[in-house]
N, C-alpha and C. Protein backbone atom coordinates (compact mmCIF):
# COMPACT_ATOMS: atom_id res chain seq x y z
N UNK A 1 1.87 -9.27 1.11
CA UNK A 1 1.09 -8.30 0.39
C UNK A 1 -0.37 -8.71 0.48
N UNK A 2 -1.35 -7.88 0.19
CA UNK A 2 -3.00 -7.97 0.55
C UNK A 2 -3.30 -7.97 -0.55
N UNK A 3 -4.24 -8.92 -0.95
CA UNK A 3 -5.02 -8.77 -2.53
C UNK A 3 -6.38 -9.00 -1.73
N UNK A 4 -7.14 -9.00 -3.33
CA UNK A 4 -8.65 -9.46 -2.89
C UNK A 4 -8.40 -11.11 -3.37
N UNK A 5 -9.32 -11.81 -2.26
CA UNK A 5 -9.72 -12.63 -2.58
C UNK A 5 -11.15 -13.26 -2.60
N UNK A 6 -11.68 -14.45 -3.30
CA UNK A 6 -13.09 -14.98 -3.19
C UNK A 6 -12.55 -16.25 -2.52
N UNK A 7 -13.11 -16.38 -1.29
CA UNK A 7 -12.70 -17.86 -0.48
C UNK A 7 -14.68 -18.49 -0.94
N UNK A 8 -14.31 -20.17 -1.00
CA UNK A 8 -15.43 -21.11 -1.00
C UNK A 8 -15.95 -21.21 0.30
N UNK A 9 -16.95 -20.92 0.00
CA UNK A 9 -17.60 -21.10 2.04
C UNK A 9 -16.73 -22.55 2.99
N UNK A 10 -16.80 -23.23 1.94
CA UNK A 10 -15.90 -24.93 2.57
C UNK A 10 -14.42 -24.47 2.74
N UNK A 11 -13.99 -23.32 2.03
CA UNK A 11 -12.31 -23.11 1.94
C UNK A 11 -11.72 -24.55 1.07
N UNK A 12 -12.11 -25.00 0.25
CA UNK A 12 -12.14 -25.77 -0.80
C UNK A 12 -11.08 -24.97 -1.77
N UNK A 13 -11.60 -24.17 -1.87
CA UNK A 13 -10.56 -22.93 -3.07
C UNK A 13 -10.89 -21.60 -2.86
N UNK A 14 -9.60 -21.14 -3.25
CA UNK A 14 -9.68 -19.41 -3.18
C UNK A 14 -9.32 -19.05 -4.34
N UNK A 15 -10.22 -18.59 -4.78
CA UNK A 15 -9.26 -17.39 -6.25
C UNK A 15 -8.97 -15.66 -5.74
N UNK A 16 -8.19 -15.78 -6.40
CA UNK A 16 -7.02 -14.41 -6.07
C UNK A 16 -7.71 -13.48 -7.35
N UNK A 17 -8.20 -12.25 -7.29
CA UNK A 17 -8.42 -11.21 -7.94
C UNK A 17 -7.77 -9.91 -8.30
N UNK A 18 -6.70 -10.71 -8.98
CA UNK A 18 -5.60 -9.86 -9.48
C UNK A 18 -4.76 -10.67 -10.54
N UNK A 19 -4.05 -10.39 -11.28
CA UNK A 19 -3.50 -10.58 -12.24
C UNK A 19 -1.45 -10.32 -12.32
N UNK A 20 -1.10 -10.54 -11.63
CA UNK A 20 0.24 -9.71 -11.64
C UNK A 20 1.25 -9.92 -13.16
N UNK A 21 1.50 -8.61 -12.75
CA UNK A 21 2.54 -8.12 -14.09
C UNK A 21 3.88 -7.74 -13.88
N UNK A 22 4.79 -8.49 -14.54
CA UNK A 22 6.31 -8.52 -14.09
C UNK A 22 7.01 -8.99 -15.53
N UNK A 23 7.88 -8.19 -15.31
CA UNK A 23 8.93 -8.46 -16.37
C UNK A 23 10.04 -10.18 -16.57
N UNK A 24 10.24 -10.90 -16.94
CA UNK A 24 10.72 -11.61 -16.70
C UNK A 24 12.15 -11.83 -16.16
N UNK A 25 12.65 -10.48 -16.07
CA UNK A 25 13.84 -11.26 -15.45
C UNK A 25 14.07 -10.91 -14.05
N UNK A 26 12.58 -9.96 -13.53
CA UNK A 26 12.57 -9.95 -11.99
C UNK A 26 11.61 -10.88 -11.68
N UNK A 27 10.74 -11.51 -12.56
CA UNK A 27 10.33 -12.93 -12.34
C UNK A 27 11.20 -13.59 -11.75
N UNK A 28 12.11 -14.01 -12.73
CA UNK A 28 12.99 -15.39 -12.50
C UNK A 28 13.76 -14.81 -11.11
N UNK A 29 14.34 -14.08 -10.99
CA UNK A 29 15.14 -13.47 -9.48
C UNK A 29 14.22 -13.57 -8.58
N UNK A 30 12.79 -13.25 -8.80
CA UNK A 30 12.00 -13.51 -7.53
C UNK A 30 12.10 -14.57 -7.32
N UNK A 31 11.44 -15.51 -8.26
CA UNK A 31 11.07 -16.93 -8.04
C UNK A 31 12.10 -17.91 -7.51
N UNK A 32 13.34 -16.80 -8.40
CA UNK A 32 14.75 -17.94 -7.38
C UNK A 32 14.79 -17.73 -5.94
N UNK A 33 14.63 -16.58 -5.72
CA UNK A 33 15.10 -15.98 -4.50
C UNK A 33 14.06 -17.08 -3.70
N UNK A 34 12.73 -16.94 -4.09
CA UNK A 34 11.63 -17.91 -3.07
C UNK A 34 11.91 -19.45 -3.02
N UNK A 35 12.50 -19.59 -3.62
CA UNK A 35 12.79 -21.30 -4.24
C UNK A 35 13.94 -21.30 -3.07
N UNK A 36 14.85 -20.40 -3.36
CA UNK A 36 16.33 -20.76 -1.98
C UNK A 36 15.34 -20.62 -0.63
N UNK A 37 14.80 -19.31 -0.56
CA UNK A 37 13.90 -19.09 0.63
C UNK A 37 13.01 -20.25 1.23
N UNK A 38 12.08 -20.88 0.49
CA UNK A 38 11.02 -22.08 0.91
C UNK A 38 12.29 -23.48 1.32
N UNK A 39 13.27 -23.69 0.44
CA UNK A 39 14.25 -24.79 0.94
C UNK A 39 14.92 -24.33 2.34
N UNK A 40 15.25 -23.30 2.72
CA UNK A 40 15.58 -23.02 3.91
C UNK A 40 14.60 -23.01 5.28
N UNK A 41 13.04 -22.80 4.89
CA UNK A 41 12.59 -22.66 5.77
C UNK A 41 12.11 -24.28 5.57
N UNK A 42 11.90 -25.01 4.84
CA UNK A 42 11.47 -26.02 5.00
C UNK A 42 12.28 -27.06 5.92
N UNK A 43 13.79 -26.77 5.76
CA UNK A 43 15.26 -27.20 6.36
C UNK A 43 15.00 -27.31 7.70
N UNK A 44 14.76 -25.44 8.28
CA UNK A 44 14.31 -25.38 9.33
C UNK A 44 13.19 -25.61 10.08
N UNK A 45 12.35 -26.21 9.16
CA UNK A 45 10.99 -26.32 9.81
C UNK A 45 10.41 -25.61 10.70
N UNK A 46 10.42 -24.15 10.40
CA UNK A 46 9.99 -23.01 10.84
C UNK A 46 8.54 -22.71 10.45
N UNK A 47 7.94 -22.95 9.13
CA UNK A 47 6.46 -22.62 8.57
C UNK A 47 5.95 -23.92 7.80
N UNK A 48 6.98 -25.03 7.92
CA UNK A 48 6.25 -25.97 7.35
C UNK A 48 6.28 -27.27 8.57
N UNK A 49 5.09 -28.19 8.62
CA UNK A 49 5.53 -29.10 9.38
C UNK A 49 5.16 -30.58 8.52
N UNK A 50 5.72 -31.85 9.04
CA UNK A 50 5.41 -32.69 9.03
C UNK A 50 3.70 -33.71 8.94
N UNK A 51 3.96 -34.30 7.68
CA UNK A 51 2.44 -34.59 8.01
C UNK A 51 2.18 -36.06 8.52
N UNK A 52 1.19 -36.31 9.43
CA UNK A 52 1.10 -37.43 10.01
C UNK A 52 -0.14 -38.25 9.03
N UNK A 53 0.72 -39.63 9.00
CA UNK A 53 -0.56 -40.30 8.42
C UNK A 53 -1.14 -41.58 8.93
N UNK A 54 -2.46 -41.78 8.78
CA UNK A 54 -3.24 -41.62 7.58
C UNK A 54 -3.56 -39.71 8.15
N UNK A 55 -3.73 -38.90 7.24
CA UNK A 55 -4.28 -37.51 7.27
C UNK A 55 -5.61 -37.42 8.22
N UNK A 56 -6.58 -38.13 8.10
CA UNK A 56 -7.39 -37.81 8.32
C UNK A 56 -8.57 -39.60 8.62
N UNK A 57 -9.09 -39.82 9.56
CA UNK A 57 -9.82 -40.70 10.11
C UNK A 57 -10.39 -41.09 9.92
N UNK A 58 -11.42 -41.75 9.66
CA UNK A 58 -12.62 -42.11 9.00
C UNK A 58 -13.40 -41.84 9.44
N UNK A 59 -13.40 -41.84 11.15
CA UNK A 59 -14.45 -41.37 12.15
C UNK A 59 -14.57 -39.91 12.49
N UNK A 60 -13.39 -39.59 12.01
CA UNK A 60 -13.53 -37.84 12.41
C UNK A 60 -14.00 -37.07 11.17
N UNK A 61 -14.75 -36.39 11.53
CA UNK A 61 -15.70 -35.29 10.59
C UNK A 61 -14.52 -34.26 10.18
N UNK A 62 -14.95 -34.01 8.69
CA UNK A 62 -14.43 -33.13 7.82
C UNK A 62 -13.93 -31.50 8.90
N UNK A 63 -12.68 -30.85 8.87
CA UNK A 63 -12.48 -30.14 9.22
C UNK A 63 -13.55 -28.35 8.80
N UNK A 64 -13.98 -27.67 9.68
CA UNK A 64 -14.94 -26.89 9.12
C UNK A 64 -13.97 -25.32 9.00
N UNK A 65 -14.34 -24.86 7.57
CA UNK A 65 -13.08 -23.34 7.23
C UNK A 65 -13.95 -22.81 8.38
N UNK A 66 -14.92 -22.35 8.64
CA UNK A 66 -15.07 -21.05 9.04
C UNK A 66 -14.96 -20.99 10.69
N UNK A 67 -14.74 -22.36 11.46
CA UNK A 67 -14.15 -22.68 13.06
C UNK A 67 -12.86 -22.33 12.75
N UNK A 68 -12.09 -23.23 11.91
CA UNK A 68 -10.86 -23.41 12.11
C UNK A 68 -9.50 -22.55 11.44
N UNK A 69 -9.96 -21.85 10.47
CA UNK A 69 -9.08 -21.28 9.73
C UNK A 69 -9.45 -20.23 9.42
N UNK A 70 -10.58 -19.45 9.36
CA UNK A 70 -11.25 -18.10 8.89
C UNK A 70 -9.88 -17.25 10.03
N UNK A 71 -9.87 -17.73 11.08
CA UNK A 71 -9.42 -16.32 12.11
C UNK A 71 -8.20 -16.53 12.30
N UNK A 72 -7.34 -17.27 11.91
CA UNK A 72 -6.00 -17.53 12.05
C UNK A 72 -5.20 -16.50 11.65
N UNK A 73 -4.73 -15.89 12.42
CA UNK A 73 -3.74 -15.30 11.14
C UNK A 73 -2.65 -15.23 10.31
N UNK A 74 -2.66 -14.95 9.44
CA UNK A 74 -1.18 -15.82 8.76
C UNK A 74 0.27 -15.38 9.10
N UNK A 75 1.34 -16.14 9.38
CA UNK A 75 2.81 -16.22 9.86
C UNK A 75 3.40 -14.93 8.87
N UNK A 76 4.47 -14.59 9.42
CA UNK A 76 5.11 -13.25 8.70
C UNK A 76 5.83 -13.27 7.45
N UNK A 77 5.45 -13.20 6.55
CA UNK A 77 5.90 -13.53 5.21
C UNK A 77 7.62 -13.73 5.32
N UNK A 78 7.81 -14.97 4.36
CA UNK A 78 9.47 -15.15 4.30
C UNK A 78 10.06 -14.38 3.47
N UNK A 79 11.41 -13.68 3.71
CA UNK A 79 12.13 -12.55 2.87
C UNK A 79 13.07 -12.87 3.24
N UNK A 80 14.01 -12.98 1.88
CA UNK A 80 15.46 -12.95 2.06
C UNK A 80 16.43 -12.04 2.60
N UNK A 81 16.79 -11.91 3.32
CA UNK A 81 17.73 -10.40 4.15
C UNK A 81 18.76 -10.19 2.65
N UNK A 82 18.86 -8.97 2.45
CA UNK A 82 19.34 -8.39 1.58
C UNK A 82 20.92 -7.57 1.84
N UNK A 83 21.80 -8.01 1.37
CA UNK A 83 23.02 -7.53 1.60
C UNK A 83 23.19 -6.04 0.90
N UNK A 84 23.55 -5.15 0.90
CA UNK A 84 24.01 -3.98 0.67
C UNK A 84 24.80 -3.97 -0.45
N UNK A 85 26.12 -5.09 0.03
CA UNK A 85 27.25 -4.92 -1.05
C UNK A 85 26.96 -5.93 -2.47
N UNK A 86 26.34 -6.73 -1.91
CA UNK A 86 25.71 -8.22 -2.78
C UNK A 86 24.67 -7.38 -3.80
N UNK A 87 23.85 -6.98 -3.03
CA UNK A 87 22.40 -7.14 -3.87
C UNK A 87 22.01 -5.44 -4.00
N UNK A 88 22.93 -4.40 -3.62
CA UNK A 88 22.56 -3.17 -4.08
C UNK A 88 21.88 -2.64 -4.86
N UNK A 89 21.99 -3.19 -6.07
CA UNK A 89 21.32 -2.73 -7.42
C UNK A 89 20.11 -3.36 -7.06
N UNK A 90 19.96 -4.24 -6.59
CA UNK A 90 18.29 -4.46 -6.55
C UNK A 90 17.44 -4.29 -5.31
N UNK A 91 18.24 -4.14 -4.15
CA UNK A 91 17.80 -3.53 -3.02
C UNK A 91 16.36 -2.85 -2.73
N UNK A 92 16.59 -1.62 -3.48
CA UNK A 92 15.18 -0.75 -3.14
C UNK A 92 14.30 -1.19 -4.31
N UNK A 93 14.02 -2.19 -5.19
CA UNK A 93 12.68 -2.70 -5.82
C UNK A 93 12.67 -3.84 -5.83
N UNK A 94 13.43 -4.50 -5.06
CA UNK A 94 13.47 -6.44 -4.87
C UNK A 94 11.91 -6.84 -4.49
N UNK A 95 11.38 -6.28 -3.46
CA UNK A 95 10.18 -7.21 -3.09
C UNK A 95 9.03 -5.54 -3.26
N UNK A 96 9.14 -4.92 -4.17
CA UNK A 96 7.79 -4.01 -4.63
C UNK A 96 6.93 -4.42 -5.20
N UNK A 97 5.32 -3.94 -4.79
CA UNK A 97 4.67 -5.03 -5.66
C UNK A 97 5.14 -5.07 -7.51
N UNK A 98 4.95 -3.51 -7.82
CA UNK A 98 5.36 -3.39 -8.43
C UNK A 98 6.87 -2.80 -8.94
N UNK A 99 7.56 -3.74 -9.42
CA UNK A 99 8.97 -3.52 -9.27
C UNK A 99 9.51 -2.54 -10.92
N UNK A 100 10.36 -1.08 -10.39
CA UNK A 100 11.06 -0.49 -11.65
C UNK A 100 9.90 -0.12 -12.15
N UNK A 101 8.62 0.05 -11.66
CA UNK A 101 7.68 0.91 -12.37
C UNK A 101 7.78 2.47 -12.89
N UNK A 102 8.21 3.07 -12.23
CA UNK A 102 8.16 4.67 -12.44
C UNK A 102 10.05 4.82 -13.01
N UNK A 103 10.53 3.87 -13.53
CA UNK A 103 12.37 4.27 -13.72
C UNK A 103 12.01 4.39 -15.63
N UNK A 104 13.07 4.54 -15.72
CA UNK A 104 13.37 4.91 -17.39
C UNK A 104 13.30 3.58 -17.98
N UNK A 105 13.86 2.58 -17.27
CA UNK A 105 13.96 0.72 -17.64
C UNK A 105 12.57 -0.25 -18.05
N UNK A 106 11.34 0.72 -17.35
CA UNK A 106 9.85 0.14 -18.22
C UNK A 106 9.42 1.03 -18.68
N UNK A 107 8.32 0.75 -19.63
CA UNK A 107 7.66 1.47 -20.72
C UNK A 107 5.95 1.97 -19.59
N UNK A 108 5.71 1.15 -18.58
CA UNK A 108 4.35 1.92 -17.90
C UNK A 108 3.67 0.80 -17.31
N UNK A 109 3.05 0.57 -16.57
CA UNK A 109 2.18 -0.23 -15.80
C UNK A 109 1.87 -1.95 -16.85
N UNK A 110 1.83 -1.47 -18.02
CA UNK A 110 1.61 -2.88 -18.85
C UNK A 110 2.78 -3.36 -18.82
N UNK A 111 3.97 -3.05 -18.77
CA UNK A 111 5.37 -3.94 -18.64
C UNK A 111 5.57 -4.99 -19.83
N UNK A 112 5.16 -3.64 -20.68
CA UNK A 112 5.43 -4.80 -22.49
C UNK A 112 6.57 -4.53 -22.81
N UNK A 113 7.45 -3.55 -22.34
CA UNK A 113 8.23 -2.96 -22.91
C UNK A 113 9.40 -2.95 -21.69
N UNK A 114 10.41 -3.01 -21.70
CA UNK A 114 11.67 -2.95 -20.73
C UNK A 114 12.62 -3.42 -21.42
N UNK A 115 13.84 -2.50 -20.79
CA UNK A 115 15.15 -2.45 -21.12
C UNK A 115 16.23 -2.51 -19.85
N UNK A 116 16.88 -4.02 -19.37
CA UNK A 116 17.84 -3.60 -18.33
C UNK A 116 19.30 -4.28 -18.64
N UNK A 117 20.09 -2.92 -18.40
CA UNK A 117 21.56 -3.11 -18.73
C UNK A 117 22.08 -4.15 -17.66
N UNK A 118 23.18 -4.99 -17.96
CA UNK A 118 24.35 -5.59 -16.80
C UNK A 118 24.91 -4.84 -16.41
N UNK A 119 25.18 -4.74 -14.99
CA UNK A 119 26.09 -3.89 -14.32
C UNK A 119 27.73 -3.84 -14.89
């Protein structure tokens, strides 16, 4: 997903300019779902690699954001493949930004309010 962000000219830090709003119990299902997701890809060492040490040299100069990383572009976000018979009920709002927004189950964009039955 695309937000705004403010990057530090050094790429030191980025703050994210947005706020997200979620109900907690598609919190916790997300966050699980990413937690199994990041252990698998880490398994596979598909988006994460190994770090060599010492990190960094004494003689070699500080890496610069705007050579090395401004133009990269980033790898294809990880998503759990979604079963049909498994995960139906959550299928079509699993990865929305905003998830169950427009259903009878939230109260409106502030997400103070929700109600979801067990199947």
């Amino acid at each position: 997903r695309e937000v705004e962000v403010l990057y530090h000219i050094t790429g030191a830090i980025t703050f994210v300019n947005e706020i997200p709003l979620v109900i907690e119990p598609v919190y916790l299902a997300q966050w699980g779902t990413m937690w199994i997701m990041m252990r698998r890809e880490k398994r596979d060492r598909k988006h994460f690699k190994r770090m060599r040490f010492p990190p960094f040299d004494d003689e070699e100069p500080p890496l610069d954001y705007g050579d090395n990383i401004l133009n990269v572009e980033p790898l294809e976000a990880i998503q759990m493949e979604l079963n049909e018979e498994d995960d139906g009920a959550v299928m079509d709002w699993f990865y929305d930004h905003k998830p169950l927004l427009d259903t009878k189950h939230i109260n409106g964009s502030s997400y103070k309010r929700w109600h979801l039955s067990l199947p």
